[in-house]
Each structure stands twice: as structure tokens, then as C-alpha cells.
N, C-alpha and C. Protein backbone atom coordinates (compact mmCIF):
# COMPACT_ATOMS: atom_id res chain seq x y z
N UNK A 1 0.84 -1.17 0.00
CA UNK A 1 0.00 0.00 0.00
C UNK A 1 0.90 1.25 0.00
N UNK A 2 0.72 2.25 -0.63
CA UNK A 2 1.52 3.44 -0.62
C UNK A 2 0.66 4.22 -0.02
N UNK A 3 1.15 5.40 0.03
CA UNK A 3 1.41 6.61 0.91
C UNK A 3 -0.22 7.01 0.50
N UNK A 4 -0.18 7.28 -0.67
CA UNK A 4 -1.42 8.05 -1.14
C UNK A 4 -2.94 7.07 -0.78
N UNK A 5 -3.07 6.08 -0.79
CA UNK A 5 -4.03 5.20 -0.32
C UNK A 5 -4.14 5.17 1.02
N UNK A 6 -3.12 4.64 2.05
CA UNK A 6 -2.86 5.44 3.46
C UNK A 6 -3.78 6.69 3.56
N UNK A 7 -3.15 7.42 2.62
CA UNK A 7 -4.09 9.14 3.32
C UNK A 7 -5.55 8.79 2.85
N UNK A 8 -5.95 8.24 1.95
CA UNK A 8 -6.91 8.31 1.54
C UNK A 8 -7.96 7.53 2.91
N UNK A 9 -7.63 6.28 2.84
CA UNK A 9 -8.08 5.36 4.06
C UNK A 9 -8.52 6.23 5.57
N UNK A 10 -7.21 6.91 5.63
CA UNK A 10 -7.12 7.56 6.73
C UNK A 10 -8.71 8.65 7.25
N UNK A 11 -8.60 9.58 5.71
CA UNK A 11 -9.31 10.24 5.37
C UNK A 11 -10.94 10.18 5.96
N UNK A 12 -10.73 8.74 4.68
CA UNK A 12 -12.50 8.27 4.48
C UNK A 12 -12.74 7.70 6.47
N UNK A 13 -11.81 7.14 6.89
CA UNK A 13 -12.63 6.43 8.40
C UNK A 13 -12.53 7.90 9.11
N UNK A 14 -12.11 8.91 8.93
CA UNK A 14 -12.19 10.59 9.95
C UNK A 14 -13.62 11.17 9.27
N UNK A 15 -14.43 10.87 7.90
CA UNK A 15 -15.24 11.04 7.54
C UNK A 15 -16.42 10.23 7.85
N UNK A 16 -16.03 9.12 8.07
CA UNK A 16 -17.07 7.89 8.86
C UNK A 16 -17.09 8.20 10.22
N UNK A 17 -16.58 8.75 10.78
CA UNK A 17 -16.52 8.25 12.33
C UNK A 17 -17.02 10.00 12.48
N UNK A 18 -16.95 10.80 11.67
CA UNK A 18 -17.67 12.05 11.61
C UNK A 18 -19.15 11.85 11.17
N UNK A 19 -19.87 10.78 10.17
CA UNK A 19 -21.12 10.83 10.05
C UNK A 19 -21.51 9.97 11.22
N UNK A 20 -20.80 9.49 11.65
CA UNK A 20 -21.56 8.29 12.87
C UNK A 20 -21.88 9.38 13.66
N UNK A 21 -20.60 10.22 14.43
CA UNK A 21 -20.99 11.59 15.53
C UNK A 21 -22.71 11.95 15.37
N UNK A 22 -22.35 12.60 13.83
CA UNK A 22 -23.80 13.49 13.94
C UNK A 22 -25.19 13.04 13.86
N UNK A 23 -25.24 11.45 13.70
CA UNK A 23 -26.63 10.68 13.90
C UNK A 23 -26.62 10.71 15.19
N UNK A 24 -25.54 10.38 15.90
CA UNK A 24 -25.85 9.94 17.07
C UNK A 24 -26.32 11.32 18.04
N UNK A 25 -25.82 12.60 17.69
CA UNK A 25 -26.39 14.16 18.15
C UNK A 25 -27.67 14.01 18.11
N UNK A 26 -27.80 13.84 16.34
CA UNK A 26 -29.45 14.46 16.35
C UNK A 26 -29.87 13.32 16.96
N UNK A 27 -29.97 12.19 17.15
CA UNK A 27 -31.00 11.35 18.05
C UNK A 27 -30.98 11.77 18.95
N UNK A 28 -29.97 12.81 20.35
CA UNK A 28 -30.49 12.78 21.32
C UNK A 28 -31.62 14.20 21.61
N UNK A 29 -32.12 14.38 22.54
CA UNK A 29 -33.14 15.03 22.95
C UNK A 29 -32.53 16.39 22.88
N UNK A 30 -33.59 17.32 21.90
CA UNK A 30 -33.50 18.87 22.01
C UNK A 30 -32.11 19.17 21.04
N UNK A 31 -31.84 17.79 20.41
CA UNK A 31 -30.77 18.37 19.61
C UNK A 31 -31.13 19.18 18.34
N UNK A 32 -32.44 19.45 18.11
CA UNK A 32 -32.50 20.43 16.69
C UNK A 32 -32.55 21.68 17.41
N UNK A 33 -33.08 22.10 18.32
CA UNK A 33 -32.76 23.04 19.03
C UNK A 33 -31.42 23.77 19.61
N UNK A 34 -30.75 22.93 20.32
CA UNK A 34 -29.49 22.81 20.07
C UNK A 34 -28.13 23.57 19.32
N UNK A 35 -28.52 22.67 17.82
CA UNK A 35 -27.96 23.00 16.69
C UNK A 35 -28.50 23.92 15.94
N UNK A 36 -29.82 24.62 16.40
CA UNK A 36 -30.17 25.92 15.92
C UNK A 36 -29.60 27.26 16.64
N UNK A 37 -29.52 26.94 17.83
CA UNK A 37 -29.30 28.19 18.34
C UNK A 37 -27.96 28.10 18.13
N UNK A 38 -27.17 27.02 18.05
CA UNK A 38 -25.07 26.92 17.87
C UNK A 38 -25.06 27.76 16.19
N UNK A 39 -25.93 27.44 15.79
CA UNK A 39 -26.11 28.18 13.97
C UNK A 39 -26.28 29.66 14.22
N UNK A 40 -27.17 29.72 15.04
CA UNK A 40 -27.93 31.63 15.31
C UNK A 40 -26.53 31.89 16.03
N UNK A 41 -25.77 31.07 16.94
CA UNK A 41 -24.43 32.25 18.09
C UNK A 41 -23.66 32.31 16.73
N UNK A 42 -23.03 31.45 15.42
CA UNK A 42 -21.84 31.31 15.16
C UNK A 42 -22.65 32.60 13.75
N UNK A 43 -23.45 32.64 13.56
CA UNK A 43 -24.00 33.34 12.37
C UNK A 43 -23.86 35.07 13.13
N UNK A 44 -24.38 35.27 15.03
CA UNK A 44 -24.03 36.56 15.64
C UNK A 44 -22.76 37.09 15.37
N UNK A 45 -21.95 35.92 15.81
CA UNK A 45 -20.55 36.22 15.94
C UNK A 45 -19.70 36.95 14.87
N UNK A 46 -19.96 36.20 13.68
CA UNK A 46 -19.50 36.75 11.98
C UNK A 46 -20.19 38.03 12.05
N UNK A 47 -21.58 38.24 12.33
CA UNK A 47 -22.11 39.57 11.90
C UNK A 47 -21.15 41.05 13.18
N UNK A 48 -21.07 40.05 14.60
CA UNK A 48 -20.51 41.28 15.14
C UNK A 48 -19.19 41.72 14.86
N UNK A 49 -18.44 40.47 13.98
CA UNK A 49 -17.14 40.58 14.06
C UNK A 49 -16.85 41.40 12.47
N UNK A 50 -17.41 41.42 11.06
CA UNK A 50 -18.15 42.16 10.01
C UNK A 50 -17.91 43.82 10.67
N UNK A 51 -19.09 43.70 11.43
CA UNK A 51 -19.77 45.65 12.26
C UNK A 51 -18.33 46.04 12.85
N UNK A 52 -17.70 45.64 13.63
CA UNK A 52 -16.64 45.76 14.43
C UNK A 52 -15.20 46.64 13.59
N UNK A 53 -15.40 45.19 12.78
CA UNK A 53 -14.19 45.42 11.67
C UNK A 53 -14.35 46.43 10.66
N UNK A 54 -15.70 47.49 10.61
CA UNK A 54 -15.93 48.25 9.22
C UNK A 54 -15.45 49.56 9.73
N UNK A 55 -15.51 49.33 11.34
CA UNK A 55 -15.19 50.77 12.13
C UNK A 55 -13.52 50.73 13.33
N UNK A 56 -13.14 49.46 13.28
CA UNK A 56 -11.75 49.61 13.17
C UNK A 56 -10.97 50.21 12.34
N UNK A 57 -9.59 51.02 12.83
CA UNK A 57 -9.06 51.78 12.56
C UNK A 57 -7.68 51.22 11.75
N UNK A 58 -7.54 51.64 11.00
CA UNK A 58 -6.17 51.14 9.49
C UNK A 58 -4.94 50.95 10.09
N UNK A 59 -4.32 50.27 10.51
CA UNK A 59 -2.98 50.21 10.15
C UNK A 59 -2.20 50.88 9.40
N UNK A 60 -1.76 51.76 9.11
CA UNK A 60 -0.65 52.42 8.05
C UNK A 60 0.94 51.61 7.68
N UNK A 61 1.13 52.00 8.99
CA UNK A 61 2.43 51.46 9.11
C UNK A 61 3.09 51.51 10.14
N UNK A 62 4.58 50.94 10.67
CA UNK A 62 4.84 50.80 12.10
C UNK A 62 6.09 51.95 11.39
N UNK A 63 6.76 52.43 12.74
CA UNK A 63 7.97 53.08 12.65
C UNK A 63 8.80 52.66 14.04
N UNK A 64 9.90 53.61 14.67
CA UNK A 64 10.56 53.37 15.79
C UNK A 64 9.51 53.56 17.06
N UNK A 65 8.47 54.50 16.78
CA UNK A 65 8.12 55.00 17.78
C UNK A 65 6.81 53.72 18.51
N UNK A 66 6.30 53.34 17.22
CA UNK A 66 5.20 52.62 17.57
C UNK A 66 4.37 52.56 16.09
N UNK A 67 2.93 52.06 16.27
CA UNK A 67 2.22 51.91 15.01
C UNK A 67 1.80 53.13 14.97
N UNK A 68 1.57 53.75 13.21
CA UNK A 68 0.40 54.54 13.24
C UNK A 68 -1.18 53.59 12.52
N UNK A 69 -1.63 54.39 12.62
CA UNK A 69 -3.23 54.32 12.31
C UNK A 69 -4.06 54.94 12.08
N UNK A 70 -4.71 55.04 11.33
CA UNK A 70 -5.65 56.16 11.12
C UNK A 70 -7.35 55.91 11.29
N UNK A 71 -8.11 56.43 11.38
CA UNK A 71 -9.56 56.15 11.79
C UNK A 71 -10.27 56.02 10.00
N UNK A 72 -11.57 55.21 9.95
CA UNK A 72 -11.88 54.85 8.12
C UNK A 72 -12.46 56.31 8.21
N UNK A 73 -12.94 56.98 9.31
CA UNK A 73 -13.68 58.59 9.07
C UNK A 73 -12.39 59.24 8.33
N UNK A 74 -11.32 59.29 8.69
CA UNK A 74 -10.36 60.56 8.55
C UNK A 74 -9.76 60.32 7.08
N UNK A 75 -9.92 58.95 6.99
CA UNK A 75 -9.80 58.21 5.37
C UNK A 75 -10.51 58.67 4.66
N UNK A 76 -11.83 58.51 4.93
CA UNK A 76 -13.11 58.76 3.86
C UNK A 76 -13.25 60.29 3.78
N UNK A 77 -12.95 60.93 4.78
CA UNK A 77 -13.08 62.59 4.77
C UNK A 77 -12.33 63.32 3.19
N UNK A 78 -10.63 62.03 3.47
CA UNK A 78 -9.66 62.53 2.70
C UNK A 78 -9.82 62.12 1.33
N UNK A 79 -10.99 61.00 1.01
CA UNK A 79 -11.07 60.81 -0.32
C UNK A 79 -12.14 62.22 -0.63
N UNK A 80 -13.33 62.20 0.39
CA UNK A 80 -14.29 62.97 0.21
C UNK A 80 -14.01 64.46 -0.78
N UNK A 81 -13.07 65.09 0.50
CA UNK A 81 -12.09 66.43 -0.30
C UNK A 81 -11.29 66.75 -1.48
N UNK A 82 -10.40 65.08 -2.07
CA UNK A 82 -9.89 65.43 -3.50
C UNK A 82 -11.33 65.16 -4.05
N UNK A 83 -12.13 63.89 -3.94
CA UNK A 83 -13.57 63.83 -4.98
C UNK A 83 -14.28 65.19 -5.14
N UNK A 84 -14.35 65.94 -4.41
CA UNK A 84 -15.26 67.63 -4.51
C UNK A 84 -14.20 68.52 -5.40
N UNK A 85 -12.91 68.53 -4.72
CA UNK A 85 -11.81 69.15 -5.23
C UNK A 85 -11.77 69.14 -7.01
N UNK A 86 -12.04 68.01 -7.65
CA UNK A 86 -12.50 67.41 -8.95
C UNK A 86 -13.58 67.82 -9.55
N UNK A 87 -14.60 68.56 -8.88
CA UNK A 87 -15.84 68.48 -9.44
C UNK A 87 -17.22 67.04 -9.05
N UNK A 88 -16.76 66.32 -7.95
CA UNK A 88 -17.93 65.40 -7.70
C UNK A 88 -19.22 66.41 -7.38
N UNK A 89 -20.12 66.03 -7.74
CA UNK A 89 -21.90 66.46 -7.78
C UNK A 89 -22.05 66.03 -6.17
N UNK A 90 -21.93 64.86 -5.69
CA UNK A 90 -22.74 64.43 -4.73
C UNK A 90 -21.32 63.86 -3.44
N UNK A 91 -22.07 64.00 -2.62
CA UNK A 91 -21.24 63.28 -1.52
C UNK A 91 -20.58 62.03 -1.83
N UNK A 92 -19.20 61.29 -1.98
CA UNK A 92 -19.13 60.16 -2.60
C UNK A 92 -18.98 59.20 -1.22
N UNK A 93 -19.76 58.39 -2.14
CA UNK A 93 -19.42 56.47 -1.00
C UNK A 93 -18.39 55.90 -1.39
N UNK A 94 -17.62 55.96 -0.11
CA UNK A 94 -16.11 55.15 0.11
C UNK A 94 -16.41 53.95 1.23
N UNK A 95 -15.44 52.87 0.20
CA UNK A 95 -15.51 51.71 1.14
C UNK A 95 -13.74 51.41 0.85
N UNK A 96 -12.87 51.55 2.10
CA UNK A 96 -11.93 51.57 2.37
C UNK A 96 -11.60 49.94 3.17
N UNK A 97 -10.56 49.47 2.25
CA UNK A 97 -10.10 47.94 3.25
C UNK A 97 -9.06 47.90 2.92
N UNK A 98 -8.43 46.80 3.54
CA UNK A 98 -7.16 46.19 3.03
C UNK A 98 -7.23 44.88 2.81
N UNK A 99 -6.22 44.69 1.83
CA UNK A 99 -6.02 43.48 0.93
C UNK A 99 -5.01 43.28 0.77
N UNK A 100 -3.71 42.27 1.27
CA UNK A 100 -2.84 41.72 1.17
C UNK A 100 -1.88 42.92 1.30
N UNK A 101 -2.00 43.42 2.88
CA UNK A 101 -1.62 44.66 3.76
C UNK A 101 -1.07 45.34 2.81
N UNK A 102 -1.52 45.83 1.23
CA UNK A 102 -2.45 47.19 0.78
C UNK A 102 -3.20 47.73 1.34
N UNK A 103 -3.77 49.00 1.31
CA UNK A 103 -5.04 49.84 1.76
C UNK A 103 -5.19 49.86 -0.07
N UNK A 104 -6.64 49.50 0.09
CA UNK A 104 -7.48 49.79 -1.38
C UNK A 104 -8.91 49.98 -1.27
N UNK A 105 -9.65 51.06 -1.83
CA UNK A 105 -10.90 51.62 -2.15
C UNK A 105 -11.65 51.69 -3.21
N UNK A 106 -12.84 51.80 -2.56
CA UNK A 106 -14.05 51.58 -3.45
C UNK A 106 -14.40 53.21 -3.57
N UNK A 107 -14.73 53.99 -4.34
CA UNK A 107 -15.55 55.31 -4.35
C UNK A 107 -16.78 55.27 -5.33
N UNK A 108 -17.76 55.35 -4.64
CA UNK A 108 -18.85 56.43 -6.17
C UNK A 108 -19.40 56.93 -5.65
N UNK A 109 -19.75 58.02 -7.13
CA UNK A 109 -19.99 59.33 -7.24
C UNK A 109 -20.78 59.46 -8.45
N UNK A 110 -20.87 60.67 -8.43
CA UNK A 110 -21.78 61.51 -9.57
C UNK A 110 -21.00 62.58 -10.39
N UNK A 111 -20.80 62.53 -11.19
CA UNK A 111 -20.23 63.49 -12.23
C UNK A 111 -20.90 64.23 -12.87
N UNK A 112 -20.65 65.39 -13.05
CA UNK A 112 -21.13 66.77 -14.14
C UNK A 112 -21.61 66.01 -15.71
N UNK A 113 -22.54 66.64 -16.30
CA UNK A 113 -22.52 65.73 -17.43
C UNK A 113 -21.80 66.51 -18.36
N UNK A 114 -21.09 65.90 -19.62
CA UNK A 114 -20.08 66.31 -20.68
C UNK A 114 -18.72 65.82 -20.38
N UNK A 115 -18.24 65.55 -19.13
CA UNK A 115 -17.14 65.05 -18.54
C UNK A 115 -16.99 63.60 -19.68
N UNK A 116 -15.69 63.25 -19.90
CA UNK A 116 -15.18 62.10 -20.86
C UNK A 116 -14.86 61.46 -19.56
N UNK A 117 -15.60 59.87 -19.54
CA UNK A 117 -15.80 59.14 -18.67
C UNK A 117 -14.29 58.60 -18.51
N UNK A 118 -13.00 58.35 -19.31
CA UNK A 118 -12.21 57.90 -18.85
C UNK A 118 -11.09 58.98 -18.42
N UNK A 119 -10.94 60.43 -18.57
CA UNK A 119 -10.05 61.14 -18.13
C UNK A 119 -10.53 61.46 -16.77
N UNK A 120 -12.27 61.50 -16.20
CA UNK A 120 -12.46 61.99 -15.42
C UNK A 120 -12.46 60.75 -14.06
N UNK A 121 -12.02 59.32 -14.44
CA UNK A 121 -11.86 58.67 -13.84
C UNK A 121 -10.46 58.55 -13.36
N UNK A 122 -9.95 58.83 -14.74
CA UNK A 122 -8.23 58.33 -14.11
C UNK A 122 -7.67 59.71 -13.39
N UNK A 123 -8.20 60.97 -13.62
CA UNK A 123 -8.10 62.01 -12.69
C UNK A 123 -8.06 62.01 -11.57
N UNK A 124 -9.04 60.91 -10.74
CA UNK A 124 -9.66 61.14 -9.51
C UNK A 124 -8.66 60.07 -8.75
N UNK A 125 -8.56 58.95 -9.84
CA UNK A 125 -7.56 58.03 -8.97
C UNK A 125 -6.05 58.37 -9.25
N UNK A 126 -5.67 58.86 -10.22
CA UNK A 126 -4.33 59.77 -9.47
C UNK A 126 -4.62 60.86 -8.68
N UNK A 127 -5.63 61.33 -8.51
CA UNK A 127 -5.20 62.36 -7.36
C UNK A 127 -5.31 61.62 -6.17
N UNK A 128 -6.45 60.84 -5.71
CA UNK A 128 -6.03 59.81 -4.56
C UNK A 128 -5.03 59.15 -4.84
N UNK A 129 -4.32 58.91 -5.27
CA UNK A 129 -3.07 58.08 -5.28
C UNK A 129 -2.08 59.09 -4.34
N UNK A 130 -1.72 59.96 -5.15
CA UNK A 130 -1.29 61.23 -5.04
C UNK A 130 -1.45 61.97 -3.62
N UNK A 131 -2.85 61.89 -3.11
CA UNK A 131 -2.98 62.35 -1.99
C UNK A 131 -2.63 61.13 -0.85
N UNK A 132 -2.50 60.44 -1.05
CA UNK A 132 -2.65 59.03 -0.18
C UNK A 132 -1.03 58.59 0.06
N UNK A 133 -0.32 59.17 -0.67
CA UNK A 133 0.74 58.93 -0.39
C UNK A 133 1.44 60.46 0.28
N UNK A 134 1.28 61.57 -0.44
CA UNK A 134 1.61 62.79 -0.03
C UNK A 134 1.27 63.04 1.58
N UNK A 135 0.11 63.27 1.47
CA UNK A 135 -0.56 63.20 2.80
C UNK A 135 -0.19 62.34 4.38
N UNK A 136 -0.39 60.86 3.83
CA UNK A 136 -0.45 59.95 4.99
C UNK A 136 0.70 58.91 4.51
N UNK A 137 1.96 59.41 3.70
CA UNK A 137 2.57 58.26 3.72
C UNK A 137 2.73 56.88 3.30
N UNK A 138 1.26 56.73 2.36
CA UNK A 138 1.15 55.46 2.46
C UNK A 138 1.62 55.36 0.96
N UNK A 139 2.74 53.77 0.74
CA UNK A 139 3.26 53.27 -0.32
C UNK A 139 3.03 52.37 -0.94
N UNK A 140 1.95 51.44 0.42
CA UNK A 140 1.49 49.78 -0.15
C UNK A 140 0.29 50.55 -0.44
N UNK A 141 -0.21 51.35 -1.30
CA UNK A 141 -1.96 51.45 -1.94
C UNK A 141 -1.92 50.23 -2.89
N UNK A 142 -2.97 49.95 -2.82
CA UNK A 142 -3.91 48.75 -3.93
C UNK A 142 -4.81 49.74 -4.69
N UNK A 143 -5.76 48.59 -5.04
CA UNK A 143 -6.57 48.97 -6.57
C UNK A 143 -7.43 50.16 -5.82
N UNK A 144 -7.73 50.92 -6.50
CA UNK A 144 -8.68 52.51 -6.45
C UNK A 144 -10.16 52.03 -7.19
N UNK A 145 -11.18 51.52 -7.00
CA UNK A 145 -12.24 51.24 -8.24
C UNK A 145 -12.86 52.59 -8.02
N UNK A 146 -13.03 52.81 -9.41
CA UNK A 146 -14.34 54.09 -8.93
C UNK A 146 -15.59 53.75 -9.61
N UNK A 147 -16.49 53.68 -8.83
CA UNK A 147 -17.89 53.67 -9.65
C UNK A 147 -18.64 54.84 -10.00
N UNK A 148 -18.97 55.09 -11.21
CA UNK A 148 -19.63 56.29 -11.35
C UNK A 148 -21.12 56.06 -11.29
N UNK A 149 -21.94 56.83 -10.65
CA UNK A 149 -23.31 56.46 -10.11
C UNK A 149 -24.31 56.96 -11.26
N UNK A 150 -24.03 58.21 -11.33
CA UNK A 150 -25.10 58.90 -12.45
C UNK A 150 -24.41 60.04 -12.93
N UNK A 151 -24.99 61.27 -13.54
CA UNK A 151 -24.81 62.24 -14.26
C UNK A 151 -25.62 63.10 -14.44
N UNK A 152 -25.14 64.78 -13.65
CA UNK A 152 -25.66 65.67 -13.48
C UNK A 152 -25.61 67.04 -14.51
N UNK A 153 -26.45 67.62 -15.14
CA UNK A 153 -26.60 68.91 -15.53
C UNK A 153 -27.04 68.09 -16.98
N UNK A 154 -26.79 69.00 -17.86
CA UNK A 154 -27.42 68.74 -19.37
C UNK A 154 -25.99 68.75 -20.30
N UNK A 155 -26.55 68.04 -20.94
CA UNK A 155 -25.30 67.25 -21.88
C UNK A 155 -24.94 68.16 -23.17
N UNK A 156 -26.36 68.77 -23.79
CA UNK A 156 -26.46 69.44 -24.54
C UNK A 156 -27.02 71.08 -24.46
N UNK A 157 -26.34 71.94 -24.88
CA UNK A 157 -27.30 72.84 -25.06
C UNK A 157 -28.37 72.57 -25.42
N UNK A 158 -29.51 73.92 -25.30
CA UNK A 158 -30.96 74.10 -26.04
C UNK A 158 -30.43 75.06 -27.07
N UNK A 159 -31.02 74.86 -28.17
CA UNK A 159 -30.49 75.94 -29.92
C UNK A 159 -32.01 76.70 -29.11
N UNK A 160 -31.28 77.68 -30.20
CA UNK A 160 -32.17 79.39 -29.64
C UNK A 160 -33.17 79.50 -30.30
N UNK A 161 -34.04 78.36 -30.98
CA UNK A 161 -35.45 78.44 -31.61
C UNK A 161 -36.20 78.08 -30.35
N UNK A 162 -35.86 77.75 -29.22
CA UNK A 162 -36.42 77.63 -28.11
C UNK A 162 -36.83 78.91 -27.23
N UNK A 163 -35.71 79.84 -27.63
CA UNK A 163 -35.49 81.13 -26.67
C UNK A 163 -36.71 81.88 -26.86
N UNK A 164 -37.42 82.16 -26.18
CA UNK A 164 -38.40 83.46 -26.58
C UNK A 164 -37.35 85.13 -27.26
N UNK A 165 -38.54 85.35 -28.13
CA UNK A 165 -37.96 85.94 -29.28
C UNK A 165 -37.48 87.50 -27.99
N UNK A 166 -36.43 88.20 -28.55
CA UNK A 166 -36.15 89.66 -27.49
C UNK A 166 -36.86 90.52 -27.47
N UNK A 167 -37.30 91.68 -26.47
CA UNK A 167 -37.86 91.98 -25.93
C UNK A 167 -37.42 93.43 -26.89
N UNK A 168 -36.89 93.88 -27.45
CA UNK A 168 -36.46 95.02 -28.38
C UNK A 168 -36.92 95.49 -29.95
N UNK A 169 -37.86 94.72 -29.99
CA UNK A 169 -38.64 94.46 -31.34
C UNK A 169 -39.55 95.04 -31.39
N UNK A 170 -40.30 96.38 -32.16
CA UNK A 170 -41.26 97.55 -32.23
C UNK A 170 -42.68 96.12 -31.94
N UNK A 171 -42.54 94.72 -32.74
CA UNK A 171 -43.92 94.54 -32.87
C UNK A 171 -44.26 94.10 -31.37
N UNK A 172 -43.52 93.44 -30.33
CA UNK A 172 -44.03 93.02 -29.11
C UNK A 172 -44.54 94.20 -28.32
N UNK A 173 -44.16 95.50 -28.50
CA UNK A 173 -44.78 96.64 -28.28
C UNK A 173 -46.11 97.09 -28.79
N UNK A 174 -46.80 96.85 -29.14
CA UNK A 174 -47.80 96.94 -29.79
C UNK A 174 -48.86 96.55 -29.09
N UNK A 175 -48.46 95.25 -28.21
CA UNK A 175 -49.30 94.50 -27.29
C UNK A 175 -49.81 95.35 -26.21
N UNK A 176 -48.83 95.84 -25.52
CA UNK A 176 -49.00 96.76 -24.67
C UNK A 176 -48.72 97.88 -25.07
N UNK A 177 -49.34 99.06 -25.58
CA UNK A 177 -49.29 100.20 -25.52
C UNK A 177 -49.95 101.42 -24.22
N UNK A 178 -49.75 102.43 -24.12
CA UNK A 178 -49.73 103.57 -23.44
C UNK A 178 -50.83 103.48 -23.04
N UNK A 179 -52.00 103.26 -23.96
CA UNK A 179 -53.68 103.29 -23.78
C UNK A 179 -54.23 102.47 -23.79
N UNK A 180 -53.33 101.25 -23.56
CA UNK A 180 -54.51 100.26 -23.11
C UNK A 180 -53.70 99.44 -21.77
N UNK A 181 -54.98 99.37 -20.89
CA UNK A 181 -54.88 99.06 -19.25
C UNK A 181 -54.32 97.44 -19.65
N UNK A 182 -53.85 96.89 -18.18
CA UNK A 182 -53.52 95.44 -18.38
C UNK A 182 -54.70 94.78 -17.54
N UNK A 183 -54.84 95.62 -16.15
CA UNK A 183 -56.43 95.17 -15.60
C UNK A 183 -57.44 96.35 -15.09
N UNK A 184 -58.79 95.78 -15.26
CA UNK A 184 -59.70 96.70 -15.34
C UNK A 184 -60.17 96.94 -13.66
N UNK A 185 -59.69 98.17 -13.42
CA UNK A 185 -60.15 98.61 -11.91
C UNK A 185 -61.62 98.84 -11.72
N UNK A 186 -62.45 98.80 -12.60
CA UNK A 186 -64.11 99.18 -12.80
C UNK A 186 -63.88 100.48 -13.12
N UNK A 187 -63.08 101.24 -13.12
CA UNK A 187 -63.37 102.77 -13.56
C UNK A 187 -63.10 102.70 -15.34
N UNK A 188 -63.35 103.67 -15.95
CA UNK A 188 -63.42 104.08 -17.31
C UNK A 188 -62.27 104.41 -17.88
N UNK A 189 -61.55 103.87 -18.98
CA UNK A 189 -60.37 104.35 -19.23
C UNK A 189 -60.15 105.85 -19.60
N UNK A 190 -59.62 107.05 -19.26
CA UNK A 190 -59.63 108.03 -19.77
C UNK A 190 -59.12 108.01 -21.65
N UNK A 191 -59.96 108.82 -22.13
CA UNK A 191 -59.54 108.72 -23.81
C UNK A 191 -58.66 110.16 -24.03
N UNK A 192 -57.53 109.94 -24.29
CA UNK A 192 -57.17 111.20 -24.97
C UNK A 192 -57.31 111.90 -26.14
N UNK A 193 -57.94 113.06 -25.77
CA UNK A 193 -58.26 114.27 -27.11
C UNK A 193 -57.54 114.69 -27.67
């Protein structure tokens, strides 16, 4: 018998002697109960440990003195300020993490409309780049995604067959002249002789 059959053997009776366990659970008394509420603590636990972790504070980096760190508010403030700094429309949503001790972000936003969707993207993530290192030092940045949400103002002018015609033209005068009222007070218009 070799090695690889060994593990295998090994394997399959840690898998048998694991389905035997769990018949023999649920037969005893109150075990679906039990194993519901061990499901509801281990399902709490992930969700408190999720909440916990969205409002823990970054790691940056260590030096002689000790770690720094920064808070995800003072992060998101600092994307907030270059995104406006750019022209963002709306408050942008930042989701700030780390990934293979990178710091990398999520942003979207709303853009002006007429903006060329790829200069006004790669704008925003070199300037966070830019600020992210200038600012706070940081050298391990990861990926920047930006999502653009929607698009504000009008894309096109309106052409001036829309415009009401100007107000300097003898015939719109005509409408209103000198002697005739716009509303009738009940009295008589005076006629001039």
C-alpha cells in the first residue's frame, strides 16, 4: 500500500466516524434546538465581528516609535475632499479595506454631465493616489475602483429656436401700448383728445 491510499483510508474512516458523531447528536433530545441556536451564536458572531471590523481603525504602518493608524472617518473625509476638489456632484461612497496589507478603495460618485468618462476617472484616482501617499505616507496602496453612479446637468445645449424671441422688437410693443390698461379697476379708461 503506498502513501497516497494510506491518506486516503485515513481520510474516508475521519469522515465515517464524523457521520456516525452526527446521527448519534441528532437522536439525542432537544438536539435540533441545540444546533439551531449553535447556527444563530456562530451566524451573531461573523455579523458582530463584520460591524466591528468596518469601524476599526487602518494600520498604516509601524515606525521606531510605535504603530500609526488612522480612523476609516479621517480616510473617507480625505477621499471625500480630492472627490469635490474634482468636481464630484454628490457626496461620494467610500468603502476603504485592506487586501494583502495594501489599503485599497471603493468610491462612487456623480459626475457633471459632458465630462469624458475615462479622463475623469483616471483624474480622480491619481489624485487619490497622489494624496494618499503625499498626505499619509502610504506606499502599499492597492486597486482605487471608482464607480460612477449617475450624471448631473445637461449634456447638450438648447439651440435658440427655443429662446423666446427679445424683448427690443417695435412689434411686441404693440401689445402693450400707453392706452390700453392690463387690468380693469371698474373705472373708465380716460380717452385722450
Amino acid at each position: 500500500m503506498n502513501k497516497l491510499d494510506l491518506y486516503i483510508k485515513v481520510a474516508s474512516d475521519w469522515i465515517e466516524s464524523f457521520i456516525v458523531f452526527c446521527k448519534m447528536a441528532w437522536q439525542q433530545p432537544h438536539a435540533p434546538e441545540l444546533l439551531g441556536s449553535a447556527v444563530v451564536a456562530f451566524v451573531l458572531l461573523v455579523i458582530i465581528r463584520k460591524f466591528k471590523g468596518r469601524y476599526k481603525a487602518i494600520k498604516l504602518f509601524d515606525n521606531r516609535a510605535g504603530v500609526v493608524e488612522v480612523s476609516r472617518k479621517a480616510l473617507d473625509e480625505l477621499v471625500q475632499s480630492v472627490c469635490y476638489s474634482l468636481g464630484a456632484l454628490n457626496r461620494p461612497d467610500v468603502t476603504i479595506y485592506t487586501l494583502r496589507g495594501r489599503l485599497c478603495m471603493n468610491v462612487s460618485l456623480k459626475l457633471e454631465s459632458g465630462q469624458r468618462l475615462t479622463d475623469a476617472t483616471s483624474e480622480i484616482q491619481t489624485a487619490l493616489t497622489s494624496a494618499f501617499r503625499e498626505h499619509l505616507g502610504v506606499e502599499k496602496l492597492g486597486r482605487i475602483d471608482v464607480k460612477i453612479t449617475g450624471f448631473k446637468g445637461l449634456i447638450y445645449k438648447p439651440s435658440t429656436k427655443f429662446l423666446p424671441p427679445t424683448p427690443d422688437s417695435k412689434d411686441n410693443d404693440a401689445l402693450l401700448s400707453d392706452d390700453q390698461t392690463l387690468f380693469n379697476s371698474g373705472e373708465e379708461p380716460k380717452k385722450n383728445s
